[in-house]
Protein backbone atom coordinates (compact mmCIF):
# COMPACT_ATOMS: atom_id res chain seq x y z
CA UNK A 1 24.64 -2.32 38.16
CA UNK A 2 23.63 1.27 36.96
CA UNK A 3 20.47 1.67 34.97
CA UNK A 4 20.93 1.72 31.44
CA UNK A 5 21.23 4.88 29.76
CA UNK A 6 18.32 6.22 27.22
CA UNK A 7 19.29 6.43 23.82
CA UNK A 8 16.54 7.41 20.74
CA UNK A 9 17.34 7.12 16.95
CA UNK A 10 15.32 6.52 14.06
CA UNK A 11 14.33 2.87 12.87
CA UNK A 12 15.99 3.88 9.14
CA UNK A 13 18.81 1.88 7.84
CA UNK A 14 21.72 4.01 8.50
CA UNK A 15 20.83 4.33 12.13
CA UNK A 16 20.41 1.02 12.98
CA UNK A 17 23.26 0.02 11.20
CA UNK A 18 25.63 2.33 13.05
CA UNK A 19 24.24 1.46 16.60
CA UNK A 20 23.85 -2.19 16.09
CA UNK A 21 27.33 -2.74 18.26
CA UNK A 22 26.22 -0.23 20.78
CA UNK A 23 22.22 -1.26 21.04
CA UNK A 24 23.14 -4.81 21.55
CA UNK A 25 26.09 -4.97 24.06
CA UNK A 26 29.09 -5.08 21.58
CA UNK A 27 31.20 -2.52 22.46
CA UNK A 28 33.38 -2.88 25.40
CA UNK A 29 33.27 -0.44 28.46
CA UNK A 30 30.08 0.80 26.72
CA UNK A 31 26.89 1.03 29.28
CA UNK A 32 23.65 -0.79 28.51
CA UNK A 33 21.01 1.31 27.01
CA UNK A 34 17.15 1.30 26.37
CA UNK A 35 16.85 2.20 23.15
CA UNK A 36 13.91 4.10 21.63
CA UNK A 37 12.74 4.57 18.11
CA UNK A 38 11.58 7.41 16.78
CA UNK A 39 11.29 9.21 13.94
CA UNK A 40 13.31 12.20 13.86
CA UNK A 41 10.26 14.94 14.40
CA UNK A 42 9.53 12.66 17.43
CA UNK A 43 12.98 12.99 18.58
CA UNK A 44 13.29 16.71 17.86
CA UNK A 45 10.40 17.46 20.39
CA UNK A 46 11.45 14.79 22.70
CA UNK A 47 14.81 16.03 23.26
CA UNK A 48 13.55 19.44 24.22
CA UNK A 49 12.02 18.08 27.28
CA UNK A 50 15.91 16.17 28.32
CA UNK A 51 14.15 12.89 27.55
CA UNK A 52 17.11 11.19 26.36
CA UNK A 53 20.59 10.82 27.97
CA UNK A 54 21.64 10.13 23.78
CA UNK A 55 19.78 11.16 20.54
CA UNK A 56 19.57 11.83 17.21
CA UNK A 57 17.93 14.68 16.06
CA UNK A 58 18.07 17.63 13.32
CA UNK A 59 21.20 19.48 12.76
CA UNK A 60 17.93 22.12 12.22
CA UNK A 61 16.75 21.76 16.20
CA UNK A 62 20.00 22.34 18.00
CA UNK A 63 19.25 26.15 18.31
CA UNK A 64 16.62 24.78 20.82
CA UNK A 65 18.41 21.96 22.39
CA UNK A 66 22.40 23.03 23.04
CA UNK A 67 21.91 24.76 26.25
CA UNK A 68 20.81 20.74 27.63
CA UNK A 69 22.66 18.79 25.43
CA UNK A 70 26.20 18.29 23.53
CA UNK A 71 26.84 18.24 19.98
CA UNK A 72 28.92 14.71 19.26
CA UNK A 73 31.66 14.94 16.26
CA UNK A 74 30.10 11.10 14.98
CA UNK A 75 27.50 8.97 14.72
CA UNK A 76 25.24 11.40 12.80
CA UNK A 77 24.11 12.15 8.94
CA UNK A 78 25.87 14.31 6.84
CA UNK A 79 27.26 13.75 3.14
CA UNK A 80 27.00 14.83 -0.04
CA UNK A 81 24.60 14.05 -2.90
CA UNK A 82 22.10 13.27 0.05
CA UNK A 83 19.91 16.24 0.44
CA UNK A 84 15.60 16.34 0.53
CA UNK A 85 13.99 16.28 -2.68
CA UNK A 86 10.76 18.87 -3.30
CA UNK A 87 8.65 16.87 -5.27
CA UNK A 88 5.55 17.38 -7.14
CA UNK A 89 3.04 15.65 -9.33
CA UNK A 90 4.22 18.08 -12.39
CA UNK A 91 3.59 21.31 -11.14
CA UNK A 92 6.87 23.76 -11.59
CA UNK A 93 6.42 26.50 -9.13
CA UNK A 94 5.36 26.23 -5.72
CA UNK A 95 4.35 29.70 -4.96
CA UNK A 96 1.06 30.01 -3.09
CA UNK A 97 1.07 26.02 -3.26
CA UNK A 98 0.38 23.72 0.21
CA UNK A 99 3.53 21.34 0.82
CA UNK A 100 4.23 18.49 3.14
CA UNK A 101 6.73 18.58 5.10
CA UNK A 102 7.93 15.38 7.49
CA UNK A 103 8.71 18.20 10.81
CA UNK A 104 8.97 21.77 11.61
CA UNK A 105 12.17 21.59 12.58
CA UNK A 106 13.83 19.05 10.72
CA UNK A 107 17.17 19.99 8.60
CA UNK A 108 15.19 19.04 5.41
CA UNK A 109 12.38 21.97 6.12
CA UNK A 110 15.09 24.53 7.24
CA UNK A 111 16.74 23.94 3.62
CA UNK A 112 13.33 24.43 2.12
CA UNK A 113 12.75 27.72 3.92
CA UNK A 114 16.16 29.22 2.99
CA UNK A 115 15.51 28.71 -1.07
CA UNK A 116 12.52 29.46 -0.62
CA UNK A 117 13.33 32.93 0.28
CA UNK A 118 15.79 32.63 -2.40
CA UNK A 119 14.32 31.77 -5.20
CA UNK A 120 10.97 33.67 -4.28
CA UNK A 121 9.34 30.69 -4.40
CA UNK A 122 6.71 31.07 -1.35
CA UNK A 123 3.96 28.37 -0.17
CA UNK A 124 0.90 29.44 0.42
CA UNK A 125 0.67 26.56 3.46
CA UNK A 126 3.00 24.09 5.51
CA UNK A 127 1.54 20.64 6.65
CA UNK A 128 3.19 18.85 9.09
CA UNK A 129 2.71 14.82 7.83
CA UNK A 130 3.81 11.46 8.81
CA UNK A 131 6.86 10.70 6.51
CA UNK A 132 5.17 7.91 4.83
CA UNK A 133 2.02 10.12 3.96
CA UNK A 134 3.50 12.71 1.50
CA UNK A 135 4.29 10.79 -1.34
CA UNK A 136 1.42 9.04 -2.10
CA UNK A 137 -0.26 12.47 -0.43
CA UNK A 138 0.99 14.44 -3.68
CA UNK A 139 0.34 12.05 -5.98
CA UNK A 140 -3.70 11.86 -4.30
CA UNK A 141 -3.50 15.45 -4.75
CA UNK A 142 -3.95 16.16 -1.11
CA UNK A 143 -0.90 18.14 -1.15
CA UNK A 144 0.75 20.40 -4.08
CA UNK A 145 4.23 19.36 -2.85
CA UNK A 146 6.28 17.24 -0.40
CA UNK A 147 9.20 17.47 1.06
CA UNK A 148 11.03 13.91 0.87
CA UNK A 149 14.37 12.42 2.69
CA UNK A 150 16.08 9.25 3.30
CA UNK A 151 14.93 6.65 1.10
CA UNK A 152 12.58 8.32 -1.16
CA UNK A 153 15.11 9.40 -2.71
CA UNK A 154 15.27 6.18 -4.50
CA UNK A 155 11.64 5.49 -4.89
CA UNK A 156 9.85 8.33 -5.72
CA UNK A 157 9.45 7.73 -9.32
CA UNK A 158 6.86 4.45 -8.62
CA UNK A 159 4.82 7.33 -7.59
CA UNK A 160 4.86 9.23 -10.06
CA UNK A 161 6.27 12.22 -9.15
CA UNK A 162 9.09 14.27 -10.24
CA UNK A 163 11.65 16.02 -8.59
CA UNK A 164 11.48 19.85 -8.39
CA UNK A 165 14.73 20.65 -6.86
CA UNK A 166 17.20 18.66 -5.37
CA UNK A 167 18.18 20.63 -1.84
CA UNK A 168 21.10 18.82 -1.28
CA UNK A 169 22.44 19.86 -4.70
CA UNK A 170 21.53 23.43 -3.90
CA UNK A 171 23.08 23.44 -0.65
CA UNK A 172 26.18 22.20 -2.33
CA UNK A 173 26.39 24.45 -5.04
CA UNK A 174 25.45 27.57 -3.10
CA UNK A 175 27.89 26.80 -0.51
CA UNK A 176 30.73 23.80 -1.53
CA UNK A 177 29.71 21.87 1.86
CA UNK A 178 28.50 18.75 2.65
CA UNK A 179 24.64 18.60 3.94
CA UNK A 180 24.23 18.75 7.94
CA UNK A 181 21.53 16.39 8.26
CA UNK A 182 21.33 14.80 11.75
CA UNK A 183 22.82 15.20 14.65
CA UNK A 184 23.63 13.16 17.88
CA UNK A 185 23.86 14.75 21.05
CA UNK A 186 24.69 13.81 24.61
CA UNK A 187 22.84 15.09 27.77
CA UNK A 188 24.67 17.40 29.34
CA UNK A 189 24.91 16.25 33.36
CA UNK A 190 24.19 12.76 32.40
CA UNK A 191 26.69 11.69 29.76
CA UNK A 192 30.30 11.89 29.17
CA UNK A 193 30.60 13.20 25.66
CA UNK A 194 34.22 12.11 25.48
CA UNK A 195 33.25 8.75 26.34
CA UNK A 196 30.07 8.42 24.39
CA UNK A 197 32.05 9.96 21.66
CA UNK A 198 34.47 6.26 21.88
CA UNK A 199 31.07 3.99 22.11
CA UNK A 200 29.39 5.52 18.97
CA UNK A 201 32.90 5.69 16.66
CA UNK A 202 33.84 2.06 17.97
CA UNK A 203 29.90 0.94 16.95
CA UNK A 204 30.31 2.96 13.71
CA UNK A 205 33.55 1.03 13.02
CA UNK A 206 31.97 -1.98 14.24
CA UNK A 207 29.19 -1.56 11.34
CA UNK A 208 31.76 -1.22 8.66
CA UNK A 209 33.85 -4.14 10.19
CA UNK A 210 31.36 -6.59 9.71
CA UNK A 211 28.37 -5.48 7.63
CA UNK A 212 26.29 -8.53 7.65
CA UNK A 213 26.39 -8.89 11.56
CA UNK A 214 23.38 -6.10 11.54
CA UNK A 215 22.03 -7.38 8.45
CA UNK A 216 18.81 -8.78 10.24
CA UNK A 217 18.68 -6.20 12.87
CA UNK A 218 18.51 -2.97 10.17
CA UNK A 219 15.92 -5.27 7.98
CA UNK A 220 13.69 -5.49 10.70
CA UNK A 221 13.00 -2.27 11.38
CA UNK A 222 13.15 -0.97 7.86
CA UNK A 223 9.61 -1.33 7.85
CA UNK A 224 8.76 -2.39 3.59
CA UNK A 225 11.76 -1.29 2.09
CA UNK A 226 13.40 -3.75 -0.65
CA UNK A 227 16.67 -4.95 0.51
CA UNK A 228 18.50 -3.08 -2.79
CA UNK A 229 16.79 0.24 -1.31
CA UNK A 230 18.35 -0.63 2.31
CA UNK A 231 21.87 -0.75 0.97
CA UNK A 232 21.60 1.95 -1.36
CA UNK A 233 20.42 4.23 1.68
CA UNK A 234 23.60 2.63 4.13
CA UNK A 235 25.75 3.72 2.04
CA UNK A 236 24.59 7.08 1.00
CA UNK A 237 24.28 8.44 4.51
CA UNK A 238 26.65 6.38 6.50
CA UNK A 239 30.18 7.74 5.35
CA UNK A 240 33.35 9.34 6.80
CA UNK A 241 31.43 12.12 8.73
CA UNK A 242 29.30 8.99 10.42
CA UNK A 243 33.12 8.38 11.62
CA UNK A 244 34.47 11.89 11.99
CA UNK A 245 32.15 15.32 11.55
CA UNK A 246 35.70 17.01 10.94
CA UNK A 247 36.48 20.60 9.57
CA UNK A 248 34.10 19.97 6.83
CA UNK A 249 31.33 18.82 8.83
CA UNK A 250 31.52 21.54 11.23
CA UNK A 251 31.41 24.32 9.08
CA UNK A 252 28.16 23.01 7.18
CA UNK A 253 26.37 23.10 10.32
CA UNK A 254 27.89 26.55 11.40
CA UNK A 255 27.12 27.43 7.52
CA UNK A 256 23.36 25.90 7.94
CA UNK A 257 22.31 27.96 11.16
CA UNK A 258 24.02 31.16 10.90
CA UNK A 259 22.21 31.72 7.83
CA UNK A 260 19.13 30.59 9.32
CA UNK A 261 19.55 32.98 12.19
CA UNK A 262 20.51 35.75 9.70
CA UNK A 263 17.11 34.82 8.12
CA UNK A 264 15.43 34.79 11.06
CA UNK A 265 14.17 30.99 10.92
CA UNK A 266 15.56 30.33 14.37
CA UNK A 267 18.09 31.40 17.16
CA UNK A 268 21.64 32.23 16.87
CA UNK A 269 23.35 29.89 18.32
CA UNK A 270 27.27 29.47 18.45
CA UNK A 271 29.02 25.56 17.63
């Protein structure tokens, strides 16, 4: 038997839901894997070093990654209505003002950095946090802002805190495409995309098939989160680009880094 390929996804709800098949033997003609997980910063600076033969990572980080690795048109997040809240304890303006941020080079950041050039609205300093730090961070007042995904989208308020701008909704209205979120990507010299492409759509369609068959497998790694919160966040980020990036879901990524490149936030790279 060959050794089982290295896979690394987060522990949130719409990733373990979509590789439940694949992480636990269900698709056919699929290879075992050893499955790490990671939250996406993790994963970001992981992949740089080839550490994974499969991963999910920003849609933000493939400037740095592309040259080892192979963008896959499934399996990752992208959707509308979806995007990173800024949050703050009531403050209106964040110029000058220190903000959390969950990674450097996570999708959510990137967005910040292009309305922030935008809208003039400059920090005075970036933190670099655990996820589950900046919300109750800016309500301690340890940070002015924070920069918020995934489910805290549904759960901010039991902090306190209000939303300063939705990205998502400025991404949308700026540009009429879906948010790139995350990304999976396939080693290049160690994976066949076309045929990892077939084991992540059959697991995705796997998911939707039968929805309580990974019931106990997403709950246990969803770390405290209500069950309500668990199924609001499967179906907000698991949709048809989880099946199919498409037209659509190309062009929000091109969209998302060649205006990041013309900004100067990272390299041009070409999808």
């Amino acid at each position: 038997m060959s050794a089982p390929l290295s896979i690394a996804f987060s522990p949130c709800p719409n990733d373990t839901f979509v590789f439940h098949a694949l992480a636990h033997g269900l698709v056919p003609g699929a290879p075992a894997l050893d499955v790490t997980y990671a939250d996406v910063d993790v994963t970001n600076t992981a992949a740089l070093d080839g550490r994974f033969d499969l991963v999910k990572v920003s849609y933000a980080a493939l400037p740095w990654l592309l040259d080892s690795y192979e963008l896959l048109p499934c399996g990752g997040a992208l959707g509308r209505g979806c995007g990173p809240l800024l949050l703050t304890a009531g403050r209106t303006d964040v110029s000058g003002a220190t903000v959390a941020v969950p990674g450097d080079r996570t999708t959510a950041y990137l967005l910040f950095r292009l309305w922030a050039q935008q809208s003039g609205q400059v920090p005075g300093r970036i933190e670099v946090v655990p996820f589950h730090e900046i919300m109750p961070g800016v309500a301690q007042g340890r940070f002015d802002a924070g920069l918020v995904i995934h489910e805290a989208r549904f759960t901010y308020p039991r902090y306190g805190l209000t939303s300063l701008v939705d990205l998502g909704e400025w991404w949308e209205s700026d540009t009429g495409l879906p948010i790139p979120l995350g990304a999976i990507l396939a080693k290049r010299g160690a994976v066949d995309p076309g045929a990892a492409t077939e084991w992540v759509r059959a697991s995705v369609r796997a998911a939707w098939a039968d929805p309580a068959a990974s019931r106990d497998y997403v709950l246990a790694h969803a770390q405290e989160m209500e069950p309500d919160v668990v199924d609001q966040h499967i179906k907000l980020y698991v949709n048809e680009f989880t099946e199919e990036l498409g037209e659509a879901g190309h062009a929000a990524a091109r969209a998302l880094l060649t205006r990041a490149a013309a900004a100067g936030l990272v390299p041009a790279v070409t999808l």
